[in-house]
PDB file of N, CA and C in Angstrom:
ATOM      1  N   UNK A   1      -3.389  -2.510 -13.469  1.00  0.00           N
ATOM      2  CA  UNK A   1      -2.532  -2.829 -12.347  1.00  0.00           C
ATOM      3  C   UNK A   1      -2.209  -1.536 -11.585  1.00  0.00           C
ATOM      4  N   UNK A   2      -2.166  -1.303 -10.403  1.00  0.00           N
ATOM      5  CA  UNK A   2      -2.354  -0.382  -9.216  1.00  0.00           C
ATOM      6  C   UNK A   2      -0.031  -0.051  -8.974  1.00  0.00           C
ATOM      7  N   UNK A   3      -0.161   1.113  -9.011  1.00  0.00           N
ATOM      8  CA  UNK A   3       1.402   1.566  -8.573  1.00  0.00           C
ATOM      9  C   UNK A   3       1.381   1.448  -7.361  1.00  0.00           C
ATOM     10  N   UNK A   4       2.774   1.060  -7.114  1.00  0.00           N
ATOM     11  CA  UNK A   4       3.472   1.600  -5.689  1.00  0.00           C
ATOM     12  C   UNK A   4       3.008   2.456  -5.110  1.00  0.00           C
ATOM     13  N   UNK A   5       2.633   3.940  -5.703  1.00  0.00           N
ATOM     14  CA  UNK A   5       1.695   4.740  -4.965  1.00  0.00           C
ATOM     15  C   UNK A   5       0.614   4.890  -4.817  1.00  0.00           C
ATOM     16  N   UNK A   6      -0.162   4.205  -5.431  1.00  0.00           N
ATOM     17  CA  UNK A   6      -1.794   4.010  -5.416  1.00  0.00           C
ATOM     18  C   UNK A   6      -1.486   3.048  -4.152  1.00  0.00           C
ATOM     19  N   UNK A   7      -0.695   1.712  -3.757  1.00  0.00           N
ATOM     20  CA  UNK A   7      -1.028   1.035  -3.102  1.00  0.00           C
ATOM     21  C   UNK A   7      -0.532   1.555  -1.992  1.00  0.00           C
ATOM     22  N   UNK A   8       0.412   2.366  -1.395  1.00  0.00           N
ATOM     23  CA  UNK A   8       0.530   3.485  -0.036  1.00  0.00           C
ATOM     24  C   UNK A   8      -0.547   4.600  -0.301  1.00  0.00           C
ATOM     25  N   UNK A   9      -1.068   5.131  -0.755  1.00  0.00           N
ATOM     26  CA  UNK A   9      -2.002   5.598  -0.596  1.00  0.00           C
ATOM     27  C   UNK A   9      -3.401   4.577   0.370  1.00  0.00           C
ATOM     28  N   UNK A  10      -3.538   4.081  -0.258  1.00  0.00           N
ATOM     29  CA  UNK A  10      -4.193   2.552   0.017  1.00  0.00           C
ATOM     30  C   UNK A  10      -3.858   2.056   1.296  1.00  0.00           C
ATOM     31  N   UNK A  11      -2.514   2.235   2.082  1.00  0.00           N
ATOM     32  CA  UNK A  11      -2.191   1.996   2.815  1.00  0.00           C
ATOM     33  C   UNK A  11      -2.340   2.805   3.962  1.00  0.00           C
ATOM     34  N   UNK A  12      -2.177   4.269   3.739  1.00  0.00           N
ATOM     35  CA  UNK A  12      -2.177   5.405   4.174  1.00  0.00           C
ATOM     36  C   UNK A  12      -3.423   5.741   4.714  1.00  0.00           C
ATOM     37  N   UNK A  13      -4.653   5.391   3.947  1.00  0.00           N
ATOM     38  CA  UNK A  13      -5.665   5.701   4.384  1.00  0.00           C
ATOM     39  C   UNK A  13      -6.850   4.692   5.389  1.00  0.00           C
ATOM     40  N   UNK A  14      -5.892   3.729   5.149  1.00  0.00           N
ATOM     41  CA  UNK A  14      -6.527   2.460   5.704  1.00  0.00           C
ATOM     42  C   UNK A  14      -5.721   2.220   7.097  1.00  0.00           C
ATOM     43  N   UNK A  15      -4.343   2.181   7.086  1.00  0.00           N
ATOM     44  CA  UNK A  15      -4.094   2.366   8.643  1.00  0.00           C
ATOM     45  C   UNK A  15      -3.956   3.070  10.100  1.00  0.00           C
ATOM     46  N   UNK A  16      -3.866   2.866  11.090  1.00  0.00           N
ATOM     47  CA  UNK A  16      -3.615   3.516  12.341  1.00  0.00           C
ATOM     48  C   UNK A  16      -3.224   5.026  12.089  1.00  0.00           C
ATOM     49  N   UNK A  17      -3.393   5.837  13.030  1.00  0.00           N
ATOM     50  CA  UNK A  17      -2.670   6.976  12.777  1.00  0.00           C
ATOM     51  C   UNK A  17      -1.042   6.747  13.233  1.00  0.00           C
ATOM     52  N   UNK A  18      -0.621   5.993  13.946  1.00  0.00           N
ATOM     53  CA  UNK A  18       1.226   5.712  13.762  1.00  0.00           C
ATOM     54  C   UNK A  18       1.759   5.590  12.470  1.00  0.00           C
ATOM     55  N   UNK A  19       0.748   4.624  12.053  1.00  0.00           N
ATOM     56  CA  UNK A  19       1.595   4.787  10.319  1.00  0.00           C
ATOM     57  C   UNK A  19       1.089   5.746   9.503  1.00  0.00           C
ATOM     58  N   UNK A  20       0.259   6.383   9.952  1.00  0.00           N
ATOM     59  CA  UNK A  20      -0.102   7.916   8.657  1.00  0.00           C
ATOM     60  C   UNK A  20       1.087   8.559   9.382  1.00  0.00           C
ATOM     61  N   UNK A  21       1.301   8.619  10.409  1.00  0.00           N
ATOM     62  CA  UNK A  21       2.857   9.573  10.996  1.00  0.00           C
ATOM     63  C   UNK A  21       3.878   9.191  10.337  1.00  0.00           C
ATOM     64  N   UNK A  22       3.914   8.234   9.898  1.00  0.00           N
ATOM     65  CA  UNK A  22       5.319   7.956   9.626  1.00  0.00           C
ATOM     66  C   UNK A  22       5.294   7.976   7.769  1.00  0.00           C
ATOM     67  N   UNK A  23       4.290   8.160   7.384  1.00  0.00           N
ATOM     68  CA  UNK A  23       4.197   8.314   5.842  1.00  0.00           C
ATOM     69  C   UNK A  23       5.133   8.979   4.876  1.00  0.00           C
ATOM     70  N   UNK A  24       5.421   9.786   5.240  1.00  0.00           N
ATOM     71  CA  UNK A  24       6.730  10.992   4.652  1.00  0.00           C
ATOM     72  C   UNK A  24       7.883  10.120   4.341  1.00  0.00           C
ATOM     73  N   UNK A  25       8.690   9.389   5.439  1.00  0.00           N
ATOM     74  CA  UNK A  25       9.483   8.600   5.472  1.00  0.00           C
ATOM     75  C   UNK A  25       9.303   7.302   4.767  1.00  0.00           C
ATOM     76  N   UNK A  26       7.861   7.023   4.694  1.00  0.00           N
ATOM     77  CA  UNK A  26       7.699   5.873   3.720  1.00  0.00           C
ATOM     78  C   UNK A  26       7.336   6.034   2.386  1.00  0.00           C
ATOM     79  N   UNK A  27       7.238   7.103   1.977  1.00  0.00           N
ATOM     80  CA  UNK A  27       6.678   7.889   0.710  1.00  0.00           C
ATOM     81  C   UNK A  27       7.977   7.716  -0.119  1.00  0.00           C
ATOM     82  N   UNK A  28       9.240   8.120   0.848  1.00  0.00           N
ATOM     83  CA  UNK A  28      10.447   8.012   0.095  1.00  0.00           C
ATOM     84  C   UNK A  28      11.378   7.273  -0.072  1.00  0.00           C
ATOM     85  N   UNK A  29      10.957   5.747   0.917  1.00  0.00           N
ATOM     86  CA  UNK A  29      11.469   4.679   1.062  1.00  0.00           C
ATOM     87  C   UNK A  29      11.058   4.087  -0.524  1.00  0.00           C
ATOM     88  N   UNK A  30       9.514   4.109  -0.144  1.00  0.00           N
ATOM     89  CA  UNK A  30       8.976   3.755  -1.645  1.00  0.00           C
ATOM     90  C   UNK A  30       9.311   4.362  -3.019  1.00  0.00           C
ATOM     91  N   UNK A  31       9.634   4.878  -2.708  1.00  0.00           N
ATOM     92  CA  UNK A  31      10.524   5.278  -4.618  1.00  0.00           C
ATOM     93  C   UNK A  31      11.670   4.674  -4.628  1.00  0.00           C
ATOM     94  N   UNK A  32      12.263   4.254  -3.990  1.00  0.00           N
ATOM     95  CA  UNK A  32      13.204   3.419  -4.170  1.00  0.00           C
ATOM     96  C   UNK A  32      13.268   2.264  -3.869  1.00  0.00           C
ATOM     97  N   UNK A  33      12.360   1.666  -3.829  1.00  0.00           N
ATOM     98  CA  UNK A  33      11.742   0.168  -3.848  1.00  0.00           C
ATOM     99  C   UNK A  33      11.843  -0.172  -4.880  1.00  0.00           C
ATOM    100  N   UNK A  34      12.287  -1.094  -6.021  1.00  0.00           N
ATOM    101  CA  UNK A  34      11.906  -1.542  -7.312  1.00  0.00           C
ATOM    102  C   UNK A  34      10.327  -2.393  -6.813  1.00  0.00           C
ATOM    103  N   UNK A  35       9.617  -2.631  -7.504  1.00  0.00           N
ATOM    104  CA  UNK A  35       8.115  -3.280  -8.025  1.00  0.00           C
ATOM    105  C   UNK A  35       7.661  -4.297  -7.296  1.00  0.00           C
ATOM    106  N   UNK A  36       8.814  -5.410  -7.175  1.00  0.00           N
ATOM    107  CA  UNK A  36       9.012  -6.229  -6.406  1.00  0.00           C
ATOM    108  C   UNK A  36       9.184  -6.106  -4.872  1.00  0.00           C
ATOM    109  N   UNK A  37      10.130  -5.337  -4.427  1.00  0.00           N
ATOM    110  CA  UNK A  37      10.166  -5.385  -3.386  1.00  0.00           C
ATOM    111  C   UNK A  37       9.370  -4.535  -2.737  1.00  0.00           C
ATOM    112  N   UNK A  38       8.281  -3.663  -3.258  1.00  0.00           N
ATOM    113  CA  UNK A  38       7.615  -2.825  -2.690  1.00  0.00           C
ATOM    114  C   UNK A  38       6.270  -4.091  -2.400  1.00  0.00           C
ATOM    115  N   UNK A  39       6.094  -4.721  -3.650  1.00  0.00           N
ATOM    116  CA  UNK A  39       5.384  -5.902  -3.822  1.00  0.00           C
ATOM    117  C   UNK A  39       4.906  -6.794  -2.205  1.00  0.00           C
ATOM    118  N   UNK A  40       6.104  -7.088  -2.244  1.00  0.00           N
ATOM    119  CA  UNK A  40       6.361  -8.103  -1.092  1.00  0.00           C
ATOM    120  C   UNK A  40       6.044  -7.501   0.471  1.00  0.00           C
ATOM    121  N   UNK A  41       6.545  -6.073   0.729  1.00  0.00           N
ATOM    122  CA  UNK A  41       6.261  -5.040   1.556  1.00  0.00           C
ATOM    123  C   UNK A  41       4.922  -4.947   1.734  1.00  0.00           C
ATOM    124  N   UNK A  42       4.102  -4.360   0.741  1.00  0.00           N
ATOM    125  CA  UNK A  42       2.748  -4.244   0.911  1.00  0.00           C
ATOM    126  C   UNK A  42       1.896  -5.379   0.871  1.00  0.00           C
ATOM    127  N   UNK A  43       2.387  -6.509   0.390  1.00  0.00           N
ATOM    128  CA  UNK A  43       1.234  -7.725   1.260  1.00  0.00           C
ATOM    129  C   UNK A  43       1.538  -8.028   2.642  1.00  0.00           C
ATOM    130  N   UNK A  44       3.185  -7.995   2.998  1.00  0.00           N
ATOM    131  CA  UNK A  44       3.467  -8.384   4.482  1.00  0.00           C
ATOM    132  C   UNK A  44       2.747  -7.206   5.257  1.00  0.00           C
ATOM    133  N   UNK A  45       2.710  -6.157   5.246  1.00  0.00           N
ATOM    134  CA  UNK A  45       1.759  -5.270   5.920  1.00  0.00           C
ATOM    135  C   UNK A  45       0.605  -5.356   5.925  1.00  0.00           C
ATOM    136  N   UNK A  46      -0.313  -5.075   4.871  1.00  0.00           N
ATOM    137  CA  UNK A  46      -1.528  -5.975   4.950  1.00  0.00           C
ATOM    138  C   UNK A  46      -1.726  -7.471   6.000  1.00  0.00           C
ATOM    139  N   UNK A  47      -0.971  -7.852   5.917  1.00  0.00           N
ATOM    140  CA  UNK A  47      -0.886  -9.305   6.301  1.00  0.00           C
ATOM    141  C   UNK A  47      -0.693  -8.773   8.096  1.00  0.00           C
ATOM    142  N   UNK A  48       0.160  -8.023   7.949  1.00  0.00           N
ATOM    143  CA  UNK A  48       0.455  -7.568   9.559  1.00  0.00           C
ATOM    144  C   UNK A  48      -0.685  -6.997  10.580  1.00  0.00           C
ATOM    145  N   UNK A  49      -1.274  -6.028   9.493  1.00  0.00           N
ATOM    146  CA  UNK A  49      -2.526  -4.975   9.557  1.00  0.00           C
ATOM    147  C   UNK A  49      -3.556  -5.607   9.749  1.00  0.00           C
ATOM    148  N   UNK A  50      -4.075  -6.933   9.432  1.00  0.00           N
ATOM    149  CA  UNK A  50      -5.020  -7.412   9.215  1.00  0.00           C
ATOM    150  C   UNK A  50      -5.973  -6.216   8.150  1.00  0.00           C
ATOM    151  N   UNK A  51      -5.119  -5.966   6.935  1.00  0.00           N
ATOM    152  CA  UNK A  51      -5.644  -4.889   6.398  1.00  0.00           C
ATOM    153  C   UNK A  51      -6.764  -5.943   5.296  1.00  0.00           C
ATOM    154  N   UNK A  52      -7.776  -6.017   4.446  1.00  0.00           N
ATOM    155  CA  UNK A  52      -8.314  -6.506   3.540  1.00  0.00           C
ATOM    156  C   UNK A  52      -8.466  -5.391   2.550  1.00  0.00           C
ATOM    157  N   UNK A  53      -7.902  -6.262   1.395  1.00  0.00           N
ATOM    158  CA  UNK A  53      -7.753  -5.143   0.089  1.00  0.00           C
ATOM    159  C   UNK A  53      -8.842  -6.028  -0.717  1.00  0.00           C
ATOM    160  N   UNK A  54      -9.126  -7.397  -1.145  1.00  0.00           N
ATOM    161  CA  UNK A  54     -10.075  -8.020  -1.989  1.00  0.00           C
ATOM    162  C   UNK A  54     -11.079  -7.234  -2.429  1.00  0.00           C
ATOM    163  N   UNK A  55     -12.272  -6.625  -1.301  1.00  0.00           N
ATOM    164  CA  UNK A  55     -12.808  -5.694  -1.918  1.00  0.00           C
ATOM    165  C   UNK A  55     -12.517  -4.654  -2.688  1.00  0.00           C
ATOM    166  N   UNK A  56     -12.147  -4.055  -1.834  1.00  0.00           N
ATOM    167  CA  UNK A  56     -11.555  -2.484  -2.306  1.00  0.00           C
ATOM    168  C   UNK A  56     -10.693  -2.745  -3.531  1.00  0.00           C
ATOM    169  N   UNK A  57     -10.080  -3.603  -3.902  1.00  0.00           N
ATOM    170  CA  UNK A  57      -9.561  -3.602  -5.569  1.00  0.00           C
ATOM    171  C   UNK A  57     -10.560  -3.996  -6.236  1.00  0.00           C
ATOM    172  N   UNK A  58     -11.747  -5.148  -5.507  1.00  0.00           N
ATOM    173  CA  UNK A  58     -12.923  -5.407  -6.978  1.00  0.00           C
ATOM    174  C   UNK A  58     -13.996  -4.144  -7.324  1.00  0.00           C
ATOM    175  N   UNK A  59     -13.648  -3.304  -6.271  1.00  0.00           N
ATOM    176  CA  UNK A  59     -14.639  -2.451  -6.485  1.00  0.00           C
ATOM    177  C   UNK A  59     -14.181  -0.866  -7.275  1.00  0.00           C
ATOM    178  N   UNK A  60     -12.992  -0.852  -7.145  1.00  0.00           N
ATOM    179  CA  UNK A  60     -11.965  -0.207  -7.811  1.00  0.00           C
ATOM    180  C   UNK A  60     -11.331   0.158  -8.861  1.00  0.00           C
ATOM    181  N   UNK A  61     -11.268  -1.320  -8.967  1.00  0.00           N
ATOM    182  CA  UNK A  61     -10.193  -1.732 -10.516  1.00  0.00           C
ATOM    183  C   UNK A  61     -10.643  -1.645 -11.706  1.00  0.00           C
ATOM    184  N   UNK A  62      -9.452  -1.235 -12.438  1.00  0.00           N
ATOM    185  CA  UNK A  62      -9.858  -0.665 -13.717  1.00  0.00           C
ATOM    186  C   UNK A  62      -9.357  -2.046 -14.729  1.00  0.00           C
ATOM    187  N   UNK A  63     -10.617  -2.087 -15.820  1.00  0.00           N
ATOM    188  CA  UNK A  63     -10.268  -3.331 -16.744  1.00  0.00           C
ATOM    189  C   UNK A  63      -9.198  -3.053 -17.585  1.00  0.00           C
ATOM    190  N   UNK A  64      -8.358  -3.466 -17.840  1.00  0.00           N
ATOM    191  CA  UNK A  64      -7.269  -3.424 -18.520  1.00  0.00           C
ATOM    192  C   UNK A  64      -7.781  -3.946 -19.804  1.00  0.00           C
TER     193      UNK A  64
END
């Protein structure tokens, strides 16, 4: 399973340059997100982004 910061990273590198600008500020929003609510954050963005993660986690992910 992928952290909070693997998945802004993830985020970071995949969106616009407005939101790589604003990363700093979201770097530290996100530590204080509990799991969940970072959860919910990073699909509604995706979702916003028209970002697609499906691949990029099957090609990624580590078997537990």
């Amino acid at each position: 399973m992928r952290t909070r910061f693997e998945k802004l990273d993830f985020l970071i590198e995949n969106c616009n340059e407005t939101f790589v600008k604003e990363c700093v500020l979201l770097t530290e929003l996100v530590g204080y997100m509990s799991d969940s609510d970072f959860s919910d954050f990073f699909d509604k963005v995706c979702r916003e982004w028209d970002i697609r993660i499906g691949l990029y986690w099957d090609s990624t992910e580590e078997t537990e």
